[in-house]
Protein backbone atom coordinates (compact mmCIF):
# COMPACT_ATOMS: atom_id res chain seq x y z
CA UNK A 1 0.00 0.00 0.00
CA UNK A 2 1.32 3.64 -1.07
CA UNK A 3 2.18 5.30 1.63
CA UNK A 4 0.46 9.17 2.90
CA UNK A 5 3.72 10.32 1.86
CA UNK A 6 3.76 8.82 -1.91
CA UNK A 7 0.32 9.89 -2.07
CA UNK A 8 1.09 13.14 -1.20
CA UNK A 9 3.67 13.63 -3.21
CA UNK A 10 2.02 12.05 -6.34
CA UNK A 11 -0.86 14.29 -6.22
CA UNK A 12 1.24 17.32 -5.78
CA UNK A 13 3.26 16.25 -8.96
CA UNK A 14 -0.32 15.55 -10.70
CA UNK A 15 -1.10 18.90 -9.66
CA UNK A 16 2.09 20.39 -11.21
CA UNK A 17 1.49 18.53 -14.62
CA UNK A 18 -1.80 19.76 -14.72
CA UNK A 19 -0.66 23.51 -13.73
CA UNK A 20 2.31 22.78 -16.64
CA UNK A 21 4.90 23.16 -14.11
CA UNK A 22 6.47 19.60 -15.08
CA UNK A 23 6.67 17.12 -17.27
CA UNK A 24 4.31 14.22 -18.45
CA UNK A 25 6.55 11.77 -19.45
CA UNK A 26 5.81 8.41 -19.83
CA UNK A 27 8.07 5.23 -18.98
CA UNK A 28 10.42 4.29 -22.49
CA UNK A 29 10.77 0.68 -21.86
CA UNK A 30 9.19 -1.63 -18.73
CA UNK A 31 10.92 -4.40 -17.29
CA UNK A 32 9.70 -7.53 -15.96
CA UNK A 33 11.85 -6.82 -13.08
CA UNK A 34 12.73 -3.39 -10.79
CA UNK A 35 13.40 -2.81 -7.24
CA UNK A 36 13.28 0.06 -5.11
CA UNK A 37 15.53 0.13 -2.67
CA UNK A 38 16.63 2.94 0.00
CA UNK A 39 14.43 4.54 2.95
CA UNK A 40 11.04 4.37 3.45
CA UNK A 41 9.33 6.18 0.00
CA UNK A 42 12.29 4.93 -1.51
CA UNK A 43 13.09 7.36 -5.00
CA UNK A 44 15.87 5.13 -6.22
CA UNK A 45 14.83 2.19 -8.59
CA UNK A 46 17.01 -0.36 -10.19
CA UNK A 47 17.16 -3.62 -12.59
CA UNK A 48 18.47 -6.27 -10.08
CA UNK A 49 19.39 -8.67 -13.52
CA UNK A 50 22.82 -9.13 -13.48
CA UNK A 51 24.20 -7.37 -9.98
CA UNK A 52 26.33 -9.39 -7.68
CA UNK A 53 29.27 -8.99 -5.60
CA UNK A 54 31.52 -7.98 -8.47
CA UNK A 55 29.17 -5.44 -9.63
CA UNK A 56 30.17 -1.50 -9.10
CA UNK A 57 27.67 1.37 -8.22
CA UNK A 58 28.81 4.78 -8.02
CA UNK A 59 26.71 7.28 -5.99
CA UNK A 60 26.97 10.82 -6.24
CA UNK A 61 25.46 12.93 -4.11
CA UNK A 62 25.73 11.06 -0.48
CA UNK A 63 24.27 13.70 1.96
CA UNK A 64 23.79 12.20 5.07
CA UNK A 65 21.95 9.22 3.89
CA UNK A 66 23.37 5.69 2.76
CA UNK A 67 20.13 3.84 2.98
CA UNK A 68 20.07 3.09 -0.75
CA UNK A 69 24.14 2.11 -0.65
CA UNK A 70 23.89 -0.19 2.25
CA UNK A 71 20.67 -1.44 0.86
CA UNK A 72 22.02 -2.24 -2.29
CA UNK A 73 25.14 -3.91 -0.50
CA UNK A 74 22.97 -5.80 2.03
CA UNK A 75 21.18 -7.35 -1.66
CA UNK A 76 23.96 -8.22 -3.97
CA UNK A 77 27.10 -7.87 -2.44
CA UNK A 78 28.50 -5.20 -4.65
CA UNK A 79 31.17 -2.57 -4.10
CA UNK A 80 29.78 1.45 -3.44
CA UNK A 81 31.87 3.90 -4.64
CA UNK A 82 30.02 6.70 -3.03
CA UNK A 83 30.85 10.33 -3.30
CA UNK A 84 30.38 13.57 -1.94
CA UNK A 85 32.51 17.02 -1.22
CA UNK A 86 30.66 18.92 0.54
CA UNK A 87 32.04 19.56 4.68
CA UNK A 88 28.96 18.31 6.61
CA UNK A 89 28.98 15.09 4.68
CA UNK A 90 32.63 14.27 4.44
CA UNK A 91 31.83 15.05 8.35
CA UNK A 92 29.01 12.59 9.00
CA UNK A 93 30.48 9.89 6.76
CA UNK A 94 33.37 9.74 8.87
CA UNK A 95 31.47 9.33 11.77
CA UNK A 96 29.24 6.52 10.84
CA UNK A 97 30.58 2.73 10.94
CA UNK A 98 30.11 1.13 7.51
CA UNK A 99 30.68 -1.66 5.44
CA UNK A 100 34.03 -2.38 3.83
CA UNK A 101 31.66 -2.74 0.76
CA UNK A 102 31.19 0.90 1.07
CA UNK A 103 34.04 3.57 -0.29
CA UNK A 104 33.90 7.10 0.14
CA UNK A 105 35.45 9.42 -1.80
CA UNK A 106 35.48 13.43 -0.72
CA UNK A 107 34.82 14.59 -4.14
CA UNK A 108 32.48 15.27 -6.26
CA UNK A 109 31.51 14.76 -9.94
CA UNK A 110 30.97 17.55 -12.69
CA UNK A 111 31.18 18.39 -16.38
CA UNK A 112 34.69 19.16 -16.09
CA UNK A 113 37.74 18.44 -13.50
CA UNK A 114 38.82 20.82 -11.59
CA UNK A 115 37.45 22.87 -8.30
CA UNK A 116 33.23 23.84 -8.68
CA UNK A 117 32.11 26.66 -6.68
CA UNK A 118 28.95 25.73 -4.91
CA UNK A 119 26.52 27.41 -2.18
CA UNK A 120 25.66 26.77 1.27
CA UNK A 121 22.03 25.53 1.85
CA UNK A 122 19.18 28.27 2.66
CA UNK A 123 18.42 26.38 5.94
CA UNK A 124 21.72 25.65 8.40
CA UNK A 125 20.06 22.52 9.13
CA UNK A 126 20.26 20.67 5.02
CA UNK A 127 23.90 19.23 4.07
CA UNK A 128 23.72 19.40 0.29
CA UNK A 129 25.49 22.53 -1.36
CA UNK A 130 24.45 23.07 -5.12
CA UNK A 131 26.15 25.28 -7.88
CA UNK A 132 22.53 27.21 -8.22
CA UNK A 133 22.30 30.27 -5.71
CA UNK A 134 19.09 30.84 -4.29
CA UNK A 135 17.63 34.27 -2.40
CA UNK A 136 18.94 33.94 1.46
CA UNK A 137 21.21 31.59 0.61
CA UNK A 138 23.26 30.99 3.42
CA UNK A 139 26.80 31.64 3.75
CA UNK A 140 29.46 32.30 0.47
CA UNK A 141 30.33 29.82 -1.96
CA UNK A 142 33.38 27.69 -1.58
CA UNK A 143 35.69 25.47 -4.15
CA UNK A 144 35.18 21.77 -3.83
CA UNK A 145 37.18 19.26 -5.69
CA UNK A 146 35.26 17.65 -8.82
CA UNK A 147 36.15 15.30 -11.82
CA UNK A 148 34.91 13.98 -14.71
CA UNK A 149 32.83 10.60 -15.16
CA UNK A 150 35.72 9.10 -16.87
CA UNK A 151 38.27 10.41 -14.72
CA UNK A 152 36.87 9.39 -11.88
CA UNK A 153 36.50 5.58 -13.37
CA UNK A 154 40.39 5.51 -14.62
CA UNK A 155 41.38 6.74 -11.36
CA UNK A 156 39.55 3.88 -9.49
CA UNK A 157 40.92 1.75 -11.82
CA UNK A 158 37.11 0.62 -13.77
CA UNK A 159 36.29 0.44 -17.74
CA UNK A 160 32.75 -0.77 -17.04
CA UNK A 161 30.19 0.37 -13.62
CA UNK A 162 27.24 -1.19 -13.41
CA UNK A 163 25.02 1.84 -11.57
CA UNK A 164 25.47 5.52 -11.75
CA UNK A 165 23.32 7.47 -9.37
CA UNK A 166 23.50 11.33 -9.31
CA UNK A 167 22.02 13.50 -6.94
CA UNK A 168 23.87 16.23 -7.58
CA UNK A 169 21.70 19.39 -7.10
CA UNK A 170 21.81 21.10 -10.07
CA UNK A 171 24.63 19.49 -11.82
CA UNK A 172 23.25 17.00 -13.76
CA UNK A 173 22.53 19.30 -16.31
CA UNK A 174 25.89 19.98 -17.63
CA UNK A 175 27.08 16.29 -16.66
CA UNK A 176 24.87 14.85 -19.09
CA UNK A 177 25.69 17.63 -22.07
CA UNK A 178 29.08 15.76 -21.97
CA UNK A 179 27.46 12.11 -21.44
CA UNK A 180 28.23 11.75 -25.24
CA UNK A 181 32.11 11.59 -24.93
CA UNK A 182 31.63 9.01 -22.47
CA UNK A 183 34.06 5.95 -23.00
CA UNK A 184 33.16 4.22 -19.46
CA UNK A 185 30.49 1.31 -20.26
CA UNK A 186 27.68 2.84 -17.69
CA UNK A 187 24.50 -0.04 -17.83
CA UNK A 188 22.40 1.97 -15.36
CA UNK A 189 21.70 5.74 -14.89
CA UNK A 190 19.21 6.62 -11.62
CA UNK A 191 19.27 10.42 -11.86
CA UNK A 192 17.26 12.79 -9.68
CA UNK A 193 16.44 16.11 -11.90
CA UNK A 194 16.19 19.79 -9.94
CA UNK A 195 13.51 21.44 -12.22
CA UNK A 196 11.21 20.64 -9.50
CA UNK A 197 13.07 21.46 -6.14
CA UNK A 198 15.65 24.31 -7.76
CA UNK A 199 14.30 27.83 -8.88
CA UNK A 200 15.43 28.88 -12.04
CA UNK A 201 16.12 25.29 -13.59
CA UNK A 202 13.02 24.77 -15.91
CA UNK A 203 11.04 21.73 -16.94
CA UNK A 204 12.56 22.38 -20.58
CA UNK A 205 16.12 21.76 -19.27
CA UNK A 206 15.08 18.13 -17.82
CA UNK A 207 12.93 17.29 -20.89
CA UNK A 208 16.27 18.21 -23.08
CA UNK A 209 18.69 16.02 -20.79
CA UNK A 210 16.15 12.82 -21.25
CA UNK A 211 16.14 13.80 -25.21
CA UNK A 212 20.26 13.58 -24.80
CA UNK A 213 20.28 10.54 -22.85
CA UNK A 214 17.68 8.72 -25.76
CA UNK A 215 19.67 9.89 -28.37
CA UNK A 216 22.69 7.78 -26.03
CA UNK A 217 20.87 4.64 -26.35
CA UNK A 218 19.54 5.64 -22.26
CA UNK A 219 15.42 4.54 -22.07
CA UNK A 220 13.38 5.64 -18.78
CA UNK A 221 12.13 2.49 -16.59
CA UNK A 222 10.84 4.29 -13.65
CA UNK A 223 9.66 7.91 -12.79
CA UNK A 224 9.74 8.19 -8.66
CA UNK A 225 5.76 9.65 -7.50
CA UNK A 226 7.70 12.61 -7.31
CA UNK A 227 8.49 13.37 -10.69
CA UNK A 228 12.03 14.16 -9.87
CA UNK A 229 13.75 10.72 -9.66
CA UNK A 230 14.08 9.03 -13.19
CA UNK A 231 15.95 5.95 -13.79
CA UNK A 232 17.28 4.76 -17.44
CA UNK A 233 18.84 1.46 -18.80
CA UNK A 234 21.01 1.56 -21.81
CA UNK A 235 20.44 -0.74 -24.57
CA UNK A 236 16.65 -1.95 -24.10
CA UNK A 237 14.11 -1.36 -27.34
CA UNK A 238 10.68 0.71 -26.41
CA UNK A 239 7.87 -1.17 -25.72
């Protein structure tokens, strides 16, 4: 049973289609299989066919919640690369006590290696920093190591990953403009898009980045209730 959250949140993203505030897109390609897995109201969905302990998942975007990394550990035995360089997290990561499974890396990933400039969160209370000021944002910007997709994956040593999840506030948009000079074999993208929660990031710029990711050979197998999380496999036909 869908929980007063989900319902919640799916009526206020019925709402915003019917407003024309987001998008109505439909799913590219169902599988006979998916799995969310994460917190309660779980956003992050996933084809288990094929994962085990070998596999690799890289997730961007930590925060101060591993539920869907230890999760997907606790299920198949794969390796997390997870990342995130923003203070509070590097902070809380360090304090929790986590699998060996589990890898954290205090950087972050971006169109282009190098430092990023990001913001402090509105409220002193969130963790995530995001490249897109917003009014009474709090605190200055400040430089944070970032890298490329593919230098990240030569650095760690891997040709192929099996799962790349960004939740990168903001980011994505300029991560997946450069998706196309991609040589790392990537099976599995779960992205979370910020034309919802971000001002001044338009439903336009997420209905171009799915357009990019199609033209990449990328189909959508899930939308979360929220409209935000999408989650594409490369390589299946549409339905």
């Amino acid at each position: 049973m869908m929980s007063l959250m989900n319902l919640f949140r799916r009526a206020r993203s019925r709402y915003r289609q019917f407003v024309g505030a987001d998008l109505r897109h439909r799913l590219q390609v169902r599988l006979p299989r998916t799995e969310l897995l994460g917190k309660l109201d779980a956003d992050w969905c996933i084809r288990p066919d094929g994962l085990a302990p070998g596999s690799i998942l890289y997730s961007f975007g930590v925060g101060m919640d591993v539920s869907f990394d230890l999760a997907m550990i606790e299920r198949f035995g794969l390796t997390v690369h997870a990342f995130d360089p923003t203070p509070r997290s590097i902070e809380w990561v360090a304090g929790q006590k986590l699998p060996e499974q589990f890898v954290f890396h205090p950087y972050g990933l971006a169109a282009e290696d190098g430092e990023l400039k990001m913001f402090a969160p509105e409220d002193p209370k969130h963790v995530s920093y995001s490249i897109l000021p917003e009014p009474g944002q709090a605190g200055e910007a400040i430089s944070m190591p970032v890298y490329q997709l593919d230098t990240i994956a030569e650095m760690l040593g891997h040709d192929k990953v099996d799962i790349v999840k960004i939740d990168v506030e903001g980011a994505e948009y300029e991560i997946i403009d450069r998706l196309a000079e991609l040589r790392t074999d990537v099976t599995q993208l779960l992205i979370e898009f910020h034309h919802i929660h971000k001002k001044g990031v338009s439903k336009q710029a997420t209905a171009r980045a799915i357009r990019q990711l199609n033209d990449l050979g990328y189909r959508v197998f899930y939308i979360s209730v929220s409209g935000a999380e999408y989650s594409f496999l490369r390589g299946e036909a549409t339905p």
